[in-house]
PDB file of N, CA and C in Angstrom:
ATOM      1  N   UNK A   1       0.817  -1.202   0.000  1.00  0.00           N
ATOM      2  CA  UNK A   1       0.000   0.000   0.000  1.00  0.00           C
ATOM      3  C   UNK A   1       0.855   1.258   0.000  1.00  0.00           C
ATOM      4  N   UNK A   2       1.823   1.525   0.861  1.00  0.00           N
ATOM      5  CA  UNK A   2       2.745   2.552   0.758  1.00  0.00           C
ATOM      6  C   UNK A   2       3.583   2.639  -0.313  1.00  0.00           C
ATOM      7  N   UNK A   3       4.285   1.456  -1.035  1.00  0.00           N
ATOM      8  CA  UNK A   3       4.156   1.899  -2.301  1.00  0.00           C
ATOM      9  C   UNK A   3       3.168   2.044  -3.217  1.00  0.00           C
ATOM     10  N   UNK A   4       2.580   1.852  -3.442  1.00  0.00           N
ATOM     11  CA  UNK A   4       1.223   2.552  -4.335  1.00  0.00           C
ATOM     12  C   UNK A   4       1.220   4.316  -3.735  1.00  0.00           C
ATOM     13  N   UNK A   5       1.085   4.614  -3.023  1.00  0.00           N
ATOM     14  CA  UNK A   5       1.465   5.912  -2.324  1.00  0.00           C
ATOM     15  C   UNK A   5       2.186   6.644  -3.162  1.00  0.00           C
ATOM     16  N   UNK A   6       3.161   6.392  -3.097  1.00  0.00           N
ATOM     17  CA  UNK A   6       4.361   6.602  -3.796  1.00  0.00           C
ATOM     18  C   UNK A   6       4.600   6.248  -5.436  1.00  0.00           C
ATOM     19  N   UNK A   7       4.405   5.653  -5.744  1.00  0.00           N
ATOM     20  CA  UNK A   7       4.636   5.283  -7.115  1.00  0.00           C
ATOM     21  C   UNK A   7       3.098   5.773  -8.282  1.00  0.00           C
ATOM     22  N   UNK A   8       2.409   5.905  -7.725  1.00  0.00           N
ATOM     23  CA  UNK A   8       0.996   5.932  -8.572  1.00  0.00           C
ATOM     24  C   UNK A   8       1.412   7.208  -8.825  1.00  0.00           C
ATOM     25  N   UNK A   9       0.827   7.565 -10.367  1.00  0.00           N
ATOM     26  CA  UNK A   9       0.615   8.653 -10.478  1.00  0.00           C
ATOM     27  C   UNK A   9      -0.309  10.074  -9.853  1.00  0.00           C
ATOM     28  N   UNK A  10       0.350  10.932  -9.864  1.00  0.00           N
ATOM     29  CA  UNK A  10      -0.719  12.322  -9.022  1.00  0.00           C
ATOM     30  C   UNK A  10      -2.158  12.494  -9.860  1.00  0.00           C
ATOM     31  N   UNK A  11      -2.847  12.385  -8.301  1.00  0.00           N
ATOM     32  CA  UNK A  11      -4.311  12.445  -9.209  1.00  0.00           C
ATOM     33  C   UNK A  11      -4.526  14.253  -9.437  1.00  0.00           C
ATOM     34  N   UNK A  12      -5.142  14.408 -10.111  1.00  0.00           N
ATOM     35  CA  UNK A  12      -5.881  16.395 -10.215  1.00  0.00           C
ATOM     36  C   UNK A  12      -6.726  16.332 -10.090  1.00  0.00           C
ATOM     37  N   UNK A  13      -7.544  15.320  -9.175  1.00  0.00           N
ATOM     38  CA  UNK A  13      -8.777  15.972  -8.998  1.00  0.00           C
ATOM     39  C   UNK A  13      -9.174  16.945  -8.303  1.00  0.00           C
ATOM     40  N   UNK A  14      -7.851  17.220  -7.584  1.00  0.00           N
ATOM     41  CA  UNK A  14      -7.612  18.613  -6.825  1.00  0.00           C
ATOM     42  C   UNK A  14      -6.532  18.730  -6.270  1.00  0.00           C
ATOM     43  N   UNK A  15      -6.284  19.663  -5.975  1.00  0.00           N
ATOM     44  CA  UNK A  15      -4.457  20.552  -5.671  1.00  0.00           C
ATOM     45  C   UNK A  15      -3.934  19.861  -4.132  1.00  0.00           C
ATOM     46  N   UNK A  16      -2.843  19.346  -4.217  1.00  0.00           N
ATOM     47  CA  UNK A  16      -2.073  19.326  -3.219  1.00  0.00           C
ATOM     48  C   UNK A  16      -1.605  20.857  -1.717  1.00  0.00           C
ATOM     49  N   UNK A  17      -2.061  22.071  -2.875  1.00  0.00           N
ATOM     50  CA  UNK A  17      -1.462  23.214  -2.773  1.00  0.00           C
ATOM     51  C   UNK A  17      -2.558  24.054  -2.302  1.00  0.00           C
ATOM     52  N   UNK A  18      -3.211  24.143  -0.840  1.00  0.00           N
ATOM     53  CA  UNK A  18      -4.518  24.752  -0.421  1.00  0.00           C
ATOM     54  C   UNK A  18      -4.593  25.661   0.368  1.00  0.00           C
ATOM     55  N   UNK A  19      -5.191  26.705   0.157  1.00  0.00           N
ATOM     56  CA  UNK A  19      -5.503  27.748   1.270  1.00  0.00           C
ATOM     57  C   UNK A  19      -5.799  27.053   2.446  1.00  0.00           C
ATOM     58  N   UNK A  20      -5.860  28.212   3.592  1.00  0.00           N
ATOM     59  CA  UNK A  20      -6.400  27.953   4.702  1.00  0.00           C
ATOM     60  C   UNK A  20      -7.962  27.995   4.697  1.00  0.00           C
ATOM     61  N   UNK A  21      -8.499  29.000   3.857  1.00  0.00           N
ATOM     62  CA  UNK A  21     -10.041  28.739   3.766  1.00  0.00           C
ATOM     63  C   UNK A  21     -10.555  27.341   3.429  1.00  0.00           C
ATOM     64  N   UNK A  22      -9.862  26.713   2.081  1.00  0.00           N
ATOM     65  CA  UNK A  22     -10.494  25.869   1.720  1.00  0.00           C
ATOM     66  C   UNK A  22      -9.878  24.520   2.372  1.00  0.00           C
ATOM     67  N   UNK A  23      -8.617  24.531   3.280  1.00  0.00           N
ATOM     68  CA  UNK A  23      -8.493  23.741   4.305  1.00  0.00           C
ATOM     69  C   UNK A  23      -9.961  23.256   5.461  1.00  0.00           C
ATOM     70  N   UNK A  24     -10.205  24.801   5.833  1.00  0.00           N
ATOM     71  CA  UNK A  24     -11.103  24.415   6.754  1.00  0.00           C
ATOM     72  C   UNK A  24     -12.204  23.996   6.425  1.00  0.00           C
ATOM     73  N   UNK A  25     -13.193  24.467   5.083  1.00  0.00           N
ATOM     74  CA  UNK A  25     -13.566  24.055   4.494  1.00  0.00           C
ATOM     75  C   UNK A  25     -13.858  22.510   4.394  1.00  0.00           C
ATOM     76  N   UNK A  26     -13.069  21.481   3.951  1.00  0.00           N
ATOM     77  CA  UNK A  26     -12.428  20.035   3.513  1.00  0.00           C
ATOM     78  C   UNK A  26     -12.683  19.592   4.913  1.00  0.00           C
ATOM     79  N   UNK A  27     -12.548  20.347   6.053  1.00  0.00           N
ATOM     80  CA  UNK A  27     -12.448  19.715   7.482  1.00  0.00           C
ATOM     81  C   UNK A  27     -13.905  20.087   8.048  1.00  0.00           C
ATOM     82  N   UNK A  28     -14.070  21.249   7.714  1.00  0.00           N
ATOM     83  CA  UNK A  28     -15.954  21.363   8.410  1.00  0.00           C
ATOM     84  C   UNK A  28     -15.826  22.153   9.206  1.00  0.00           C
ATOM     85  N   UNK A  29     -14.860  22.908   9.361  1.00  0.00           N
ATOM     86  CA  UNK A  29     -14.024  24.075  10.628  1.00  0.00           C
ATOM     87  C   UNK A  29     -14.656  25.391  10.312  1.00  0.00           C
ATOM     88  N   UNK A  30     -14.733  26.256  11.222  1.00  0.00           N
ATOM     89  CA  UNK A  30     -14.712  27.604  11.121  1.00  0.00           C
ATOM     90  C   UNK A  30     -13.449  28.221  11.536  1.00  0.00           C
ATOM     91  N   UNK A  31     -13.513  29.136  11.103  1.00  0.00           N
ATOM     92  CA  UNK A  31     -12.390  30.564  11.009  1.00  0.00           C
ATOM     93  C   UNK A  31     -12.152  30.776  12.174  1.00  0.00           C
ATOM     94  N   UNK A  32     -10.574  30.328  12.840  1.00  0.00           N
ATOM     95  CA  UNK A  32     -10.204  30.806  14.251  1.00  0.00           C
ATOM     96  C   UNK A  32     -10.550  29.150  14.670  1.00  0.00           C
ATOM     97  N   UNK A  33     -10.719  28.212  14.312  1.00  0.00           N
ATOM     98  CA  UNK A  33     -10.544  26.861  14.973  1.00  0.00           C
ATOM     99  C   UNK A  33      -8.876  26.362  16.258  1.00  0.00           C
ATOM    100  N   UNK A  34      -9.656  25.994  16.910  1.00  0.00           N
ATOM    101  CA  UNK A  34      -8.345  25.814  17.604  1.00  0.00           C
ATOM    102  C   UNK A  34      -7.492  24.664  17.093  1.00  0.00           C
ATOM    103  N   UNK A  35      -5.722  24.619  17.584  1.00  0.00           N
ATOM    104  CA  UNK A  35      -5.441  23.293  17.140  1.00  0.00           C
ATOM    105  C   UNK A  35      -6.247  21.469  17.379  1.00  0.00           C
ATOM    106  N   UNK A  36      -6.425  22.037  18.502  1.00  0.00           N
ATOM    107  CA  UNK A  36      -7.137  21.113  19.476  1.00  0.00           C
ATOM    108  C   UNK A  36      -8.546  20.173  18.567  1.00  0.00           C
ATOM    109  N   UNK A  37      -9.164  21.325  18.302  1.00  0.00           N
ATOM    110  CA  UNK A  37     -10.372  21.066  17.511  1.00  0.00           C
ATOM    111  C   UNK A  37     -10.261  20.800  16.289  1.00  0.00           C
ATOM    112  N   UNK A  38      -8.986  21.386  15.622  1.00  0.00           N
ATOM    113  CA  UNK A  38      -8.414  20.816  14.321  1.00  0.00           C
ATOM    114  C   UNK A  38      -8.070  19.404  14.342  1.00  0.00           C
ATOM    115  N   UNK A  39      -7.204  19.192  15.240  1.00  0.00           N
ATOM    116  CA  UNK A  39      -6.736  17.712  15.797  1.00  0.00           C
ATOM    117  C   UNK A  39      -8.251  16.486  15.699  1.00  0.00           C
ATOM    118  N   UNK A  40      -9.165  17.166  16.354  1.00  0.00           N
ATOM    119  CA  UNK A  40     -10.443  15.945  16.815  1.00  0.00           C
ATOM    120  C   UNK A  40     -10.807  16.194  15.502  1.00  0.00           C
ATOM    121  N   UNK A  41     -11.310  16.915  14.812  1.00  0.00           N
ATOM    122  CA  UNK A  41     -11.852  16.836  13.757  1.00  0.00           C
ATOM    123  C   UNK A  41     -11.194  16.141  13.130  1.00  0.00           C
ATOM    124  N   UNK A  42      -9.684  16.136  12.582  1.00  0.00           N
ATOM    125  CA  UNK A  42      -9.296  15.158  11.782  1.00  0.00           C
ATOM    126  C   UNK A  42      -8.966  13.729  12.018  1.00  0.00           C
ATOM    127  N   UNK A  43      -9.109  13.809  13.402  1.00  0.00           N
ATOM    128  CA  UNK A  43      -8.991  11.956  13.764  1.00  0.00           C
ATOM    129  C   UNK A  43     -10.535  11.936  13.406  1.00  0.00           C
ATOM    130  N   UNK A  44     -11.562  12.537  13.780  1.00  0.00           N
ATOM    131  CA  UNK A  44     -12.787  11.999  13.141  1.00  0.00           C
ATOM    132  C   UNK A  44     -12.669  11.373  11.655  1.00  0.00           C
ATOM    133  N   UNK A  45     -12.248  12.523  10.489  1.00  0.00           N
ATOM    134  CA  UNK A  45     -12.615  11.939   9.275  1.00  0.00           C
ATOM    135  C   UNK A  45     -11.830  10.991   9.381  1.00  0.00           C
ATOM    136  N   UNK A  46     -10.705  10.939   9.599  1.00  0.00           N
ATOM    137  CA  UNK A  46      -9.865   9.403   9.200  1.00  0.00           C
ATOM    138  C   UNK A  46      -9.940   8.331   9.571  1.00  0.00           C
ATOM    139  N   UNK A  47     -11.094   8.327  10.577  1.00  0.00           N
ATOM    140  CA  UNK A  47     -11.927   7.038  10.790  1.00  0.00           C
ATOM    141  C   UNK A  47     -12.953   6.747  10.062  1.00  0.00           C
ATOM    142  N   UNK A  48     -13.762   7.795   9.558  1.00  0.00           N
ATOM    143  CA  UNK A  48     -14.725   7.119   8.375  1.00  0.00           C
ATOM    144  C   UNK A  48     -13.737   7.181   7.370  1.00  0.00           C
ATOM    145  N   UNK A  49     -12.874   7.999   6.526  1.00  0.00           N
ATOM    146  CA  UNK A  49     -12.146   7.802   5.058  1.00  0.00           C
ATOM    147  C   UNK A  49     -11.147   7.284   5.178  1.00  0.00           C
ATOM    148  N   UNK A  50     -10.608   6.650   6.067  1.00  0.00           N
ATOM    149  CA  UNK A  50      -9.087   5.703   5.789  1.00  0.00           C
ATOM    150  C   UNK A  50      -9.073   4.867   5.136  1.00  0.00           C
ATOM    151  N   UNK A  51      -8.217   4.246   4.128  1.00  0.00           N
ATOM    152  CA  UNK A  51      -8.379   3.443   3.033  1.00  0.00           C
ATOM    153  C   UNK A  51      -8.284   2.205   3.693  1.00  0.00           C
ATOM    154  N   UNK A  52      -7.550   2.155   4.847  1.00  0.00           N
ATOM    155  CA  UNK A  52      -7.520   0.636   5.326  1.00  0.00           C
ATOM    156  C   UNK A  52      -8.844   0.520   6.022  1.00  0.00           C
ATOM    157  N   UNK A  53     -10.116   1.539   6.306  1.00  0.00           N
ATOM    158  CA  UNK A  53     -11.181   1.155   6.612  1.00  0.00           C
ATOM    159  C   UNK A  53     -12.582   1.474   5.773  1.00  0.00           C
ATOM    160  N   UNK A  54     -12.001   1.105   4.276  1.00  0.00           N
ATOM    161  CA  UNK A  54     -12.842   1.427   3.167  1.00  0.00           C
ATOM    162  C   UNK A  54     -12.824   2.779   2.534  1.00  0.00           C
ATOM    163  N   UNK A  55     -12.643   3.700   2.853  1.00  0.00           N
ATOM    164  CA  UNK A  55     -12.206   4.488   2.571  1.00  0.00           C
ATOM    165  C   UNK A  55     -11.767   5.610   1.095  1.00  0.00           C
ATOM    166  N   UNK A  56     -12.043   6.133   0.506  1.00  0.00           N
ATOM    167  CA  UNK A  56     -11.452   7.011  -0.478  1.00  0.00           C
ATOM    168  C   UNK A  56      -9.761   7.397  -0.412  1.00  0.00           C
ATOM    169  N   UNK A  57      -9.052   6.917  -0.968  1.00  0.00           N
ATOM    170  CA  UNK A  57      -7.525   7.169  -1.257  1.00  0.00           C
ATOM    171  C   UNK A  57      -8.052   8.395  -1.491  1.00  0.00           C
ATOM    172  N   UNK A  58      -8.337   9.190  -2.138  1.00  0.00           N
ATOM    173  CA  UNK A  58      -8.515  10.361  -2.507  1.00  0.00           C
ATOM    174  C   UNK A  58      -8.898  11.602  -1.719  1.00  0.00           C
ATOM    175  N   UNK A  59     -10.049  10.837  -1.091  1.00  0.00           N
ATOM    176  CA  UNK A  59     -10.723  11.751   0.000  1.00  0.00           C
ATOM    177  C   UNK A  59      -9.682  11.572   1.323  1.00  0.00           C
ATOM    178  N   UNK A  60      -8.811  10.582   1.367  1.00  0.00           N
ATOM    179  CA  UNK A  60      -7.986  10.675   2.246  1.00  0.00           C
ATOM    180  C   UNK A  60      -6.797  11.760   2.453  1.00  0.00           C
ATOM    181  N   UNK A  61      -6.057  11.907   0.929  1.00  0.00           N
ATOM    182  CA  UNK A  61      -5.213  12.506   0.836  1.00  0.00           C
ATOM    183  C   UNK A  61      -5.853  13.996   0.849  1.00  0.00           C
ATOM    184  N   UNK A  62      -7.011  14.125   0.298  1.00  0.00           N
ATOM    185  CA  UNK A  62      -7.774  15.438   0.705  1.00  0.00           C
ATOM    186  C   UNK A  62      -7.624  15.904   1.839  1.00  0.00           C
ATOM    187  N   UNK A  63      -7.852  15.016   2.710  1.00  0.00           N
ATOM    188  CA  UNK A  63      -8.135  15.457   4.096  1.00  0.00           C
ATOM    189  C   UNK A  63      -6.701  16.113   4.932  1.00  0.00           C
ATOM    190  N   UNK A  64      -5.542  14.428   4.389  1.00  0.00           N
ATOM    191  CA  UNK A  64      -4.663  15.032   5.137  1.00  0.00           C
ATOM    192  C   UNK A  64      -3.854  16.591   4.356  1.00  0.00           C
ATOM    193  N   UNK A  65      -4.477  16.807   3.531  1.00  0.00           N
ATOM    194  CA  UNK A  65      -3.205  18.166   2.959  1.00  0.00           C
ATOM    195  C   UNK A  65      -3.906  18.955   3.579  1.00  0.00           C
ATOM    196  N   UNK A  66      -5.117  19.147   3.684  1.00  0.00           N
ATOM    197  CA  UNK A  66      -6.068  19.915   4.378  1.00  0.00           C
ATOM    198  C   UNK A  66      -5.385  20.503   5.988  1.00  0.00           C
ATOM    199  N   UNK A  67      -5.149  18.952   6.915  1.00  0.00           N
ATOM    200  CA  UNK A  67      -4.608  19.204   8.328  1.00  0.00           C
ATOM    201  C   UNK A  67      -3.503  19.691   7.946  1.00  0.00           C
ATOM    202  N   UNK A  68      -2.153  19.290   6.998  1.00  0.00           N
ATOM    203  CA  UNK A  68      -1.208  19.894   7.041  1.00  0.00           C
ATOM    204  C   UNK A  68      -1.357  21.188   6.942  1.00  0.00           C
ATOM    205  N   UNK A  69      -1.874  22.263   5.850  1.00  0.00           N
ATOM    206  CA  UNK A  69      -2.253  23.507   5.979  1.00  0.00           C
ATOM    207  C   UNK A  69      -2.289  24.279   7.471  1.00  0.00           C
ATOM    208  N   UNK A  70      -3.523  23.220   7.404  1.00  0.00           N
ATOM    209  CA  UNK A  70      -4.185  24.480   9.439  1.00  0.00           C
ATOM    210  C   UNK A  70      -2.800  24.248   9.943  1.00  0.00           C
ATOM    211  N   UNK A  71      -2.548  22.980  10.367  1.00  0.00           N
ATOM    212  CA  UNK A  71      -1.273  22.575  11.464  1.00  0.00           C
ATOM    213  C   UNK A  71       0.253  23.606  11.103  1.00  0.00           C
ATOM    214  N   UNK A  72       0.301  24.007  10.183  1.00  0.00           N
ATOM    215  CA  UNK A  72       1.540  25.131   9.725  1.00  0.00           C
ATOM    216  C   UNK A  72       0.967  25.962   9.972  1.00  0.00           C
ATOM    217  N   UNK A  73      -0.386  26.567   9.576  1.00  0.00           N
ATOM    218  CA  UNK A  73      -0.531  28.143   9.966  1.00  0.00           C
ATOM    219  C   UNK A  73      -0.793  28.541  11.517  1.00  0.00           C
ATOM    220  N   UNK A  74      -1.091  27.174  12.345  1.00  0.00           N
ATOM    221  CA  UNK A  74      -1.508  27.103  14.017  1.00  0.00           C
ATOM    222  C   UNK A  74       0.259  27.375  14.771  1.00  0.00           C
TER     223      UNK A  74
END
């Protein structure tokens, strides 16, 4: 699985490369979210979208570029 990660080609179904709006957005957050609440929110989705628990590869990697965003600008 981690190689597939790695080796598959980049999907476009959307940008690696995301604002903070449309971070929070992807997460369900409002403006001024704490880390804290950033944190729970994203262990939430990655229990329904993790690929090892059925999951969207896609909607996964959505999610996490999403936390990376907030988590740099926090």
């Amino acid at each position: 699985f981690i190689a597939q990660l790695f080796l598959r080609k980049k999907n476009k179904s959307f940008s690696s490369n995301i604002d903070k709006k449309e971070a929070l957005e992807i997460l369900g957050l409002d403006e001024g979210a704490t880390r804290f609440s950033i944190n729970k929110r994203y262990q939430e989705l990655m229990k329904i979208n993790h690929p090892d628990k059925g999951g969207s590869n896609d909607e996964f990697i959505k999610i996490n570029n999403a936390y990376n965003e907030l988590v740099s600008v926090c």
